[in-house]
C-alpha atoms as a PDB file:
ATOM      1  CA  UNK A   1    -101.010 157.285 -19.714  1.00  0.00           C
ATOM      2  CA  UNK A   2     -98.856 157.916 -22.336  1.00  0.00           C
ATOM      3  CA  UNK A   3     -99.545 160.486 -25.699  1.00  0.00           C
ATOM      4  CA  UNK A   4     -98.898 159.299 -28.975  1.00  0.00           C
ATOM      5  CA  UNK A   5     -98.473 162.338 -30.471  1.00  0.00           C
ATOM      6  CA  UNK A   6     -96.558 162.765 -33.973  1.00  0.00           C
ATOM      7  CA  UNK A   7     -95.990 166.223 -35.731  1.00  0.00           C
ATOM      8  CA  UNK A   8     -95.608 166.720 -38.884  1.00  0.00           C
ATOM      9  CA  UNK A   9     -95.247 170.137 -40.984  1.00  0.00           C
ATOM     10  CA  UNK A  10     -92.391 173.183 -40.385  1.00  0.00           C
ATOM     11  CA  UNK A  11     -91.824 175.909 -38.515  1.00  0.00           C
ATOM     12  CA  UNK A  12     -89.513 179.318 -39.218  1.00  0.00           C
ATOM     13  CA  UNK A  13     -86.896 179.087 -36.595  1.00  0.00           C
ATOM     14  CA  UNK A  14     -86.080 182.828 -36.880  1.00  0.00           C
ATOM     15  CA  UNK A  15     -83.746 182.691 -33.759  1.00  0.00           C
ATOM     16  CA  UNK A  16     -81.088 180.722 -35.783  1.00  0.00           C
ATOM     17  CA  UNK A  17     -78.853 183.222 -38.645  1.00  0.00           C
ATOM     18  CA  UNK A  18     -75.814 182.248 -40.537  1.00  0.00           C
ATOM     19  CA  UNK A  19     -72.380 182.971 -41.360  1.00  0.00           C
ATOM     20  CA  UNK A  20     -71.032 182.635 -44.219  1.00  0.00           C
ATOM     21  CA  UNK A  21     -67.164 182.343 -44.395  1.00  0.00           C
ATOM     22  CA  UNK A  22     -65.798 182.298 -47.999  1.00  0.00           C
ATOM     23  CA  UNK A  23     -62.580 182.464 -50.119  1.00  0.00           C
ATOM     24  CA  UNK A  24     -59.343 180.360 -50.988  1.00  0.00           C
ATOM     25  CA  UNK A  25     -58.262 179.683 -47.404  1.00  0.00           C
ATOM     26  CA  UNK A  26     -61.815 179.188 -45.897  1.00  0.00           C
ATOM     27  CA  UNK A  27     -61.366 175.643 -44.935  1.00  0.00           C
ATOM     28  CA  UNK A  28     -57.940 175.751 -43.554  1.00  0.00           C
ATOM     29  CA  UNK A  29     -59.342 178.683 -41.767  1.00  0.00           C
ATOM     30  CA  UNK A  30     -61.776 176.572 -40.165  1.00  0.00           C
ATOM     31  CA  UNK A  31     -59.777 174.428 -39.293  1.00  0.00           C
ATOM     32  CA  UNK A  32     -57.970 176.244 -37.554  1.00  0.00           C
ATOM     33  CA  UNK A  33     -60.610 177.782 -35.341  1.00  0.00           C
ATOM     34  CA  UNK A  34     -63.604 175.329 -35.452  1.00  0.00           C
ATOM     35  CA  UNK A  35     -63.701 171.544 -33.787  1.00  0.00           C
ATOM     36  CA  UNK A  36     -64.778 170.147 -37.359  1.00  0.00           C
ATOM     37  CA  UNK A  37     -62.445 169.756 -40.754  1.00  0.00           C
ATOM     38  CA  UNK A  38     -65.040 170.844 -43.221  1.00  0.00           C
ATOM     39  CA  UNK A  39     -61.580 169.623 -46.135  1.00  0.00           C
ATOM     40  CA  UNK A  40     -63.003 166.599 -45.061  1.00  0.00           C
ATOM     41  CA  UNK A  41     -66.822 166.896 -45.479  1.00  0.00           C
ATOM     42  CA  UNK A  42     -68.585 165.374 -48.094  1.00  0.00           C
ATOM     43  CA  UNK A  43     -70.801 167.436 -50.512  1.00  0.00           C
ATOM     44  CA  UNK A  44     -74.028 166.025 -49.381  1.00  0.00           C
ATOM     45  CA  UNK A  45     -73.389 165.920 -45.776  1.00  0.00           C
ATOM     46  CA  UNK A  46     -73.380 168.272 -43.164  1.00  0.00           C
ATOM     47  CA  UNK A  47     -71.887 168.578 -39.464  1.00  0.00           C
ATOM     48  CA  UNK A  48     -72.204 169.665 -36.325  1.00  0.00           C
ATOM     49  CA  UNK A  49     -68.809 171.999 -35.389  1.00  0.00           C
ATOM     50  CA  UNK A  50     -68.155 174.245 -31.932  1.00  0.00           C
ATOM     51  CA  UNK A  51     -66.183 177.045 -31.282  1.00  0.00           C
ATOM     52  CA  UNK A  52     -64.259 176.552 -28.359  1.00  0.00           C
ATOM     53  CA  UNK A  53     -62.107 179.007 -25.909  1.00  0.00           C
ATOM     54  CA  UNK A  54     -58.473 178.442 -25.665  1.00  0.00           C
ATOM     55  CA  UNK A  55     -58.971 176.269 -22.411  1.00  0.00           C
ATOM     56  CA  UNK A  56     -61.725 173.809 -24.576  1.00  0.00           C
ATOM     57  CA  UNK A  57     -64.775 175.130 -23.203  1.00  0.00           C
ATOM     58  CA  UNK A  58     -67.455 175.170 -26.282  1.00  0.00           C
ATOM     59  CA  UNK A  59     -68.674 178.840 -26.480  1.00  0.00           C
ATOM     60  CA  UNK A  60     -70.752 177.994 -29.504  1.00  0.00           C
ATOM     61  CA  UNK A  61     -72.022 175.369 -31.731  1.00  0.00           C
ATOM     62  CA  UNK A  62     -72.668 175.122 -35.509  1.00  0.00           C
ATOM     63  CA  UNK A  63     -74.382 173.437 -38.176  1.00  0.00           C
ATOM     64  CA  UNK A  64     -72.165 173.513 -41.189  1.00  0.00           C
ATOM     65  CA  UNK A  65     -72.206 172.487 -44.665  1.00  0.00           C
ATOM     66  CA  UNK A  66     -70.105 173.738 -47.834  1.00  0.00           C
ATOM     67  CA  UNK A  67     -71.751 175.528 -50.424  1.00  0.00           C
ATOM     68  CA  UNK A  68     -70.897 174.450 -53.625  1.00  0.00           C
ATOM     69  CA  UNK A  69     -72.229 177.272 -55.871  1.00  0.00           C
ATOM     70  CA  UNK A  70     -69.634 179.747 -55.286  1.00  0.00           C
ATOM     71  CA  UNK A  71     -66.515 180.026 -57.533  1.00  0.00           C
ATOM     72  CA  UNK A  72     -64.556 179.721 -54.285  1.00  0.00           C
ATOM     73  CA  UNK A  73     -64.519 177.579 -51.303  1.00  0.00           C
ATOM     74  CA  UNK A  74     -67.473 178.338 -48.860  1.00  0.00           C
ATOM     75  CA  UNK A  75     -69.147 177.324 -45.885  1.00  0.00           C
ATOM     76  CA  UNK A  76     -72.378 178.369 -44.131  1.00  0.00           C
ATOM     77  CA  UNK A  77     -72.368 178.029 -40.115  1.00  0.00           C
ATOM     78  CA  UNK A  78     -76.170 177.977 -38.982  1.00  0.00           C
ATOM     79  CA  UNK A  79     -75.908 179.140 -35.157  1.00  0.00           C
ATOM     80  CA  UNK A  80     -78.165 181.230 -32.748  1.00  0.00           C
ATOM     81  CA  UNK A  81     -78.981 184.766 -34.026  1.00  0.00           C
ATOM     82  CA  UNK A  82     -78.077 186.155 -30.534  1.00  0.00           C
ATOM     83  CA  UNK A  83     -74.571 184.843 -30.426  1.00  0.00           C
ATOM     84  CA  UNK A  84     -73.924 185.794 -34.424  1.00  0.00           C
ATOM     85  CA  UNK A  85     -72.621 189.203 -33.792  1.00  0.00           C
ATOM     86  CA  UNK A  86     -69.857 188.096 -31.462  1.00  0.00           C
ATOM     87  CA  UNK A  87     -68.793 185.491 -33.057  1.00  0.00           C
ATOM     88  CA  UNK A  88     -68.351 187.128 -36.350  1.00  0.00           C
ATOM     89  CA  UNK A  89     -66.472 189.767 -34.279  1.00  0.00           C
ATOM     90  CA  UNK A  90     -64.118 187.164 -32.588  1.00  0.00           C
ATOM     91  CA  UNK A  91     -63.324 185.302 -35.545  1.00  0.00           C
ATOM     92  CA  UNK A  92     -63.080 188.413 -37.933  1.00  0.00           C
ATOM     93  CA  UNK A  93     -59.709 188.805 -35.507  1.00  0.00           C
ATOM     94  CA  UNK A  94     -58.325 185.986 -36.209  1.00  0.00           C
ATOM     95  CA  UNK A  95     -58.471 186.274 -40.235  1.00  0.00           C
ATOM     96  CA  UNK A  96     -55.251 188.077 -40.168  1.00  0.00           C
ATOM     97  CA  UNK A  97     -53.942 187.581 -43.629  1.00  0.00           C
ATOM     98  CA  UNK A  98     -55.859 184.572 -44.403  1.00  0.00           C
ATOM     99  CA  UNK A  99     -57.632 184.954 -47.858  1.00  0.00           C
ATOM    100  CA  UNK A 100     -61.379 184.732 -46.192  1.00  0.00           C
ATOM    101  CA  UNK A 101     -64.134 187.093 -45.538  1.00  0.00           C
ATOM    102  CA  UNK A 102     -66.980 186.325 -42.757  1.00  0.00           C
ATOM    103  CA  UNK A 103     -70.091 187.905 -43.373  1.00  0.00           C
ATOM    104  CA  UNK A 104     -73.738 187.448 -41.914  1.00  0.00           C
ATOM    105  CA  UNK A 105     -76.451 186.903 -44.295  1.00  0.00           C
ATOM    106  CA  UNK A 106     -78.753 185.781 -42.001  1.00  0.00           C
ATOM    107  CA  UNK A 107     -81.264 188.563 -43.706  1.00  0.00           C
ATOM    108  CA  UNK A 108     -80.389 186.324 -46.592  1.00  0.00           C
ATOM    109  CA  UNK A 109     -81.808 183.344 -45.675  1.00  0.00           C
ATOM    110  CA  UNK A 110     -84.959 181.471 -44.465  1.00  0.00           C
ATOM    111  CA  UNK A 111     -83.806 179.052 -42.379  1.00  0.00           C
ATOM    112  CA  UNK A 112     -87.007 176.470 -41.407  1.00  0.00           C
ATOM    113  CA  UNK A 113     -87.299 173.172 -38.993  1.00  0.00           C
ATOM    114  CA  UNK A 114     -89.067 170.283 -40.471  1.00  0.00           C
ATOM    115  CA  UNK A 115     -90.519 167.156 -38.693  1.00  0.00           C
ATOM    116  CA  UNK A 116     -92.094 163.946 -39.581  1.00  0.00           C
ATOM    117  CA  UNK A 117     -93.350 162.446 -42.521  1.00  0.00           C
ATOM    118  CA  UNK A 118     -92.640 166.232 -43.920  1.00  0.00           C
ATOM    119  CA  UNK A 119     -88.793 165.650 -44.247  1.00  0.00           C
ATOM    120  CA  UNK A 120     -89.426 162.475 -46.279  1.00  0.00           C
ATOM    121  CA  UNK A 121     -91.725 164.686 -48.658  1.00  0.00           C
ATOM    122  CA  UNK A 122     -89.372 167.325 -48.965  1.00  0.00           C
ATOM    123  CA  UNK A 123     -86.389 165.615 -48.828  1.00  0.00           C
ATOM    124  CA  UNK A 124     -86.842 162.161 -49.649  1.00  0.00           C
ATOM    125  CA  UNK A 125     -82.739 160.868 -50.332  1.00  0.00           C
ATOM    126  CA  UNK A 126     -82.232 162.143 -47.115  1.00  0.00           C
ATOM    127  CA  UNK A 127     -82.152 159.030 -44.993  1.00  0.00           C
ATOM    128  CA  UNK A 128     -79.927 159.467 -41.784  1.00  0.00           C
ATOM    129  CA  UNK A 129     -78.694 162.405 -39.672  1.00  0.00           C
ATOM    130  CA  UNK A 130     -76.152 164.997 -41.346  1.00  0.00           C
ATOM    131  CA  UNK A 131     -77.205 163.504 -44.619  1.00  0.00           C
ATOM    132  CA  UNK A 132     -77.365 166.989 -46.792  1.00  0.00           C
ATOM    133  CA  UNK A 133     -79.507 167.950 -50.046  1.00  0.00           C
ATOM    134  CA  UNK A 134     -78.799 170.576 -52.044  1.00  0.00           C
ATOM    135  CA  UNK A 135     -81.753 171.778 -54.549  1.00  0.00           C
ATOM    136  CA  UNK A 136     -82.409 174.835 -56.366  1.00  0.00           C
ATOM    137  CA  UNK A 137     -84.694 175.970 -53.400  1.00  0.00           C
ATOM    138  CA  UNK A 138     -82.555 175.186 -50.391  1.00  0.00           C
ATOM    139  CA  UNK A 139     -80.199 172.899 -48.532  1.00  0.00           C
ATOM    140  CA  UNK A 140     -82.070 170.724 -46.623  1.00  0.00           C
ATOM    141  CA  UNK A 141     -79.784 168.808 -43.182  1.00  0.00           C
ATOM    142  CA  UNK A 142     -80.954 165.896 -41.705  1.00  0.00           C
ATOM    143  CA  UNK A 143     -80.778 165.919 -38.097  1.00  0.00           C
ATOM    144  CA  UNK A 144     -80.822 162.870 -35.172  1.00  0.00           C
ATOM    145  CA  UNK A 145     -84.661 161.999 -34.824  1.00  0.00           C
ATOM    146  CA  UNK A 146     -86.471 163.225 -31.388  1.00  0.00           C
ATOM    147  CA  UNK A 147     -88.421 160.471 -30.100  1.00  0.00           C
ATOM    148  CA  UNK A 148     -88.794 158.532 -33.030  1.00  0.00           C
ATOM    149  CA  UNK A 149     -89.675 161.759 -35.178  1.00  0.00           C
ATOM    150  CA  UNK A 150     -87.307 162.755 -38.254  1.00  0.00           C
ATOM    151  CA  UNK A 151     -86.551 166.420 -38.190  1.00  0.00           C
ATOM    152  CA  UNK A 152     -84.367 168.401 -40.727  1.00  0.00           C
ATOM    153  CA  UNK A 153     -83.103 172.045 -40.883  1.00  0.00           C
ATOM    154  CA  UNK A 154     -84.223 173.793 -44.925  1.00  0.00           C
ATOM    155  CA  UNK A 155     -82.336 176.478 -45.516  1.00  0.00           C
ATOM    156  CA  UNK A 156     -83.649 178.605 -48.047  1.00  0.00           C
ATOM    157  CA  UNK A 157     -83.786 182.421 -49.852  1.00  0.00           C
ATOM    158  CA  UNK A 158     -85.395 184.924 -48.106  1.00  0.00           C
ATOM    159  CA  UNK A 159     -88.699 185.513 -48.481  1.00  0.00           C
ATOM    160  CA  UNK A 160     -89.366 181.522 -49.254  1.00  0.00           C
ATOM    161  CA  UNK A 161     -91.031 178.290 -47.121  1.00  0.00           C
ATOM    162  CA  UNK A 162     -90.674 174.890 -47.753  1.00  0.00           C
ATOM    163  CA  UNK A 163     -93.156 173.967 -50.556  1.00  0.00           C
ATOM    164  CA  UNK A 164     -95.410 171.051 -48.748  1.00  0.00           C
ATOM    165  CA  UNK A 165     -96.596 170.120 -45.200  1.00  0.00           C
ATOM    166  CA  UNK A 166     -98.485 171.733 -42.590  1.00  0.00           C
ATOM    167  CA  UNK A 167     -96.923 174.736 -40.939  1.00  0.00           C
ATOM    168  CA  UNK A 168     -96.585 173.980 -37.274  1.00  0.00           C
ATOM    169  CA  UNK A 169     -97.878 176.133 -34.119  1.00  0.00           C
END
C-alpha cells in the first residue's frame, strides 16, 4: 500500500544562515572561489554553487542569488548554519585586496521552506526550479520538486513568516 500524502504550508529551517558577500569585485570574487559565475545569473533566478578544495572535492554547497537593492554588487549564499563560521573564515583569506567584504547576517534573516500548493500562493510567477522572486517581503527560490511536490526556499527579515499557508510540523 502506498500513501498519498501531499503537504502543504512552511516550516523555519533555522539550521540554514547566510553570507552575504558585497562590493565592486564581489562577482569576480566568486568566481574565483565558487563553482557558479553569479556575472552570469539572471536577476530572477537563483543557483545552486559549491565550494570546493583545491583537489575538487565539494566542502560546501550554496544557494545563491544577487541582491539587487544594494548600491553595489551583492550576493547572498544560503548554506548550513554549522558550516557558516568556517567558511566565512576560509574565504575571508582569500579576499586579499579584492574590494569585497563577507559578513554573516544570518541573525538578519528568516529563512523558511515552503511546499505544495503554498509556493504557488506565495509565489505564483515562480514556475520551475531556480526561478527567483524578489518582493518587498522576501526572495522567494524555487527549488526541484520532491515527489511531485513544489518546494521553495523564502527568505525574509527577521522576525517575519511567509504571509499564507499552514505552518508545517
Amino acid at each position: 500500500m502506498t500513501a498519498n500524502f501531499v503537504a502543504n504550508g512552511h516550516a523555519p529551517l533555522p539550521h540554514l544562515g547566510a553570507l552575504r558577500v558585497q562590493g565592486a569585485d564581489a562577482i569576480s570574487f566568486l568566481q574565483g572561489q565558487l563553482t557558479q559565475d553569479f556575472a552570469l545569473l539572471k536577476p530572477d533566478h537563483a543557483r545552486l554553487a559549491a565550494w570546493c578544495s583545491p583537489q575538487g572535492r565539494m566542502l560546501v554547497s550554496f544557494v545563491g542569488f544577487q541582491l539587487h537593492d544594494a548600491d553595489e554588487p551583492a550576493v547572498l549564499l544560503v548554506l548550513w548554519r554549522d558550516r557558516l563560521e568556517a567558511v566565512l573564515k576560509r574565504l575571508r583569506m582569500f579576499v586579499l585586496r579584492s574590494k569585497v567584504q563577507i559578513s554573516d547576517v544570518s541573525d538578519t534573516l528568516a529563512i523558511h521552506g515552503l511546499l505544495g500548493r503554498t509556493v504557488a500562493e506565495l509565489a505564483p510567477a515562480v514556475s520551475h526550479p531556480w526561478q527567483r522572486l524578489h518582493t518587498a517581503q522576501a526572495d522567494v527560490v524555487a527549488l526541484w520538486p520532491a515527489v511531485q511536490t513544489a518546494r521553495a526556499l523564502w527568505v525574509g527579515s527577521s522576525g517575519q513568516e511567509p504571509p499564507a499557508g499552514d505552518l508545517l510540523d
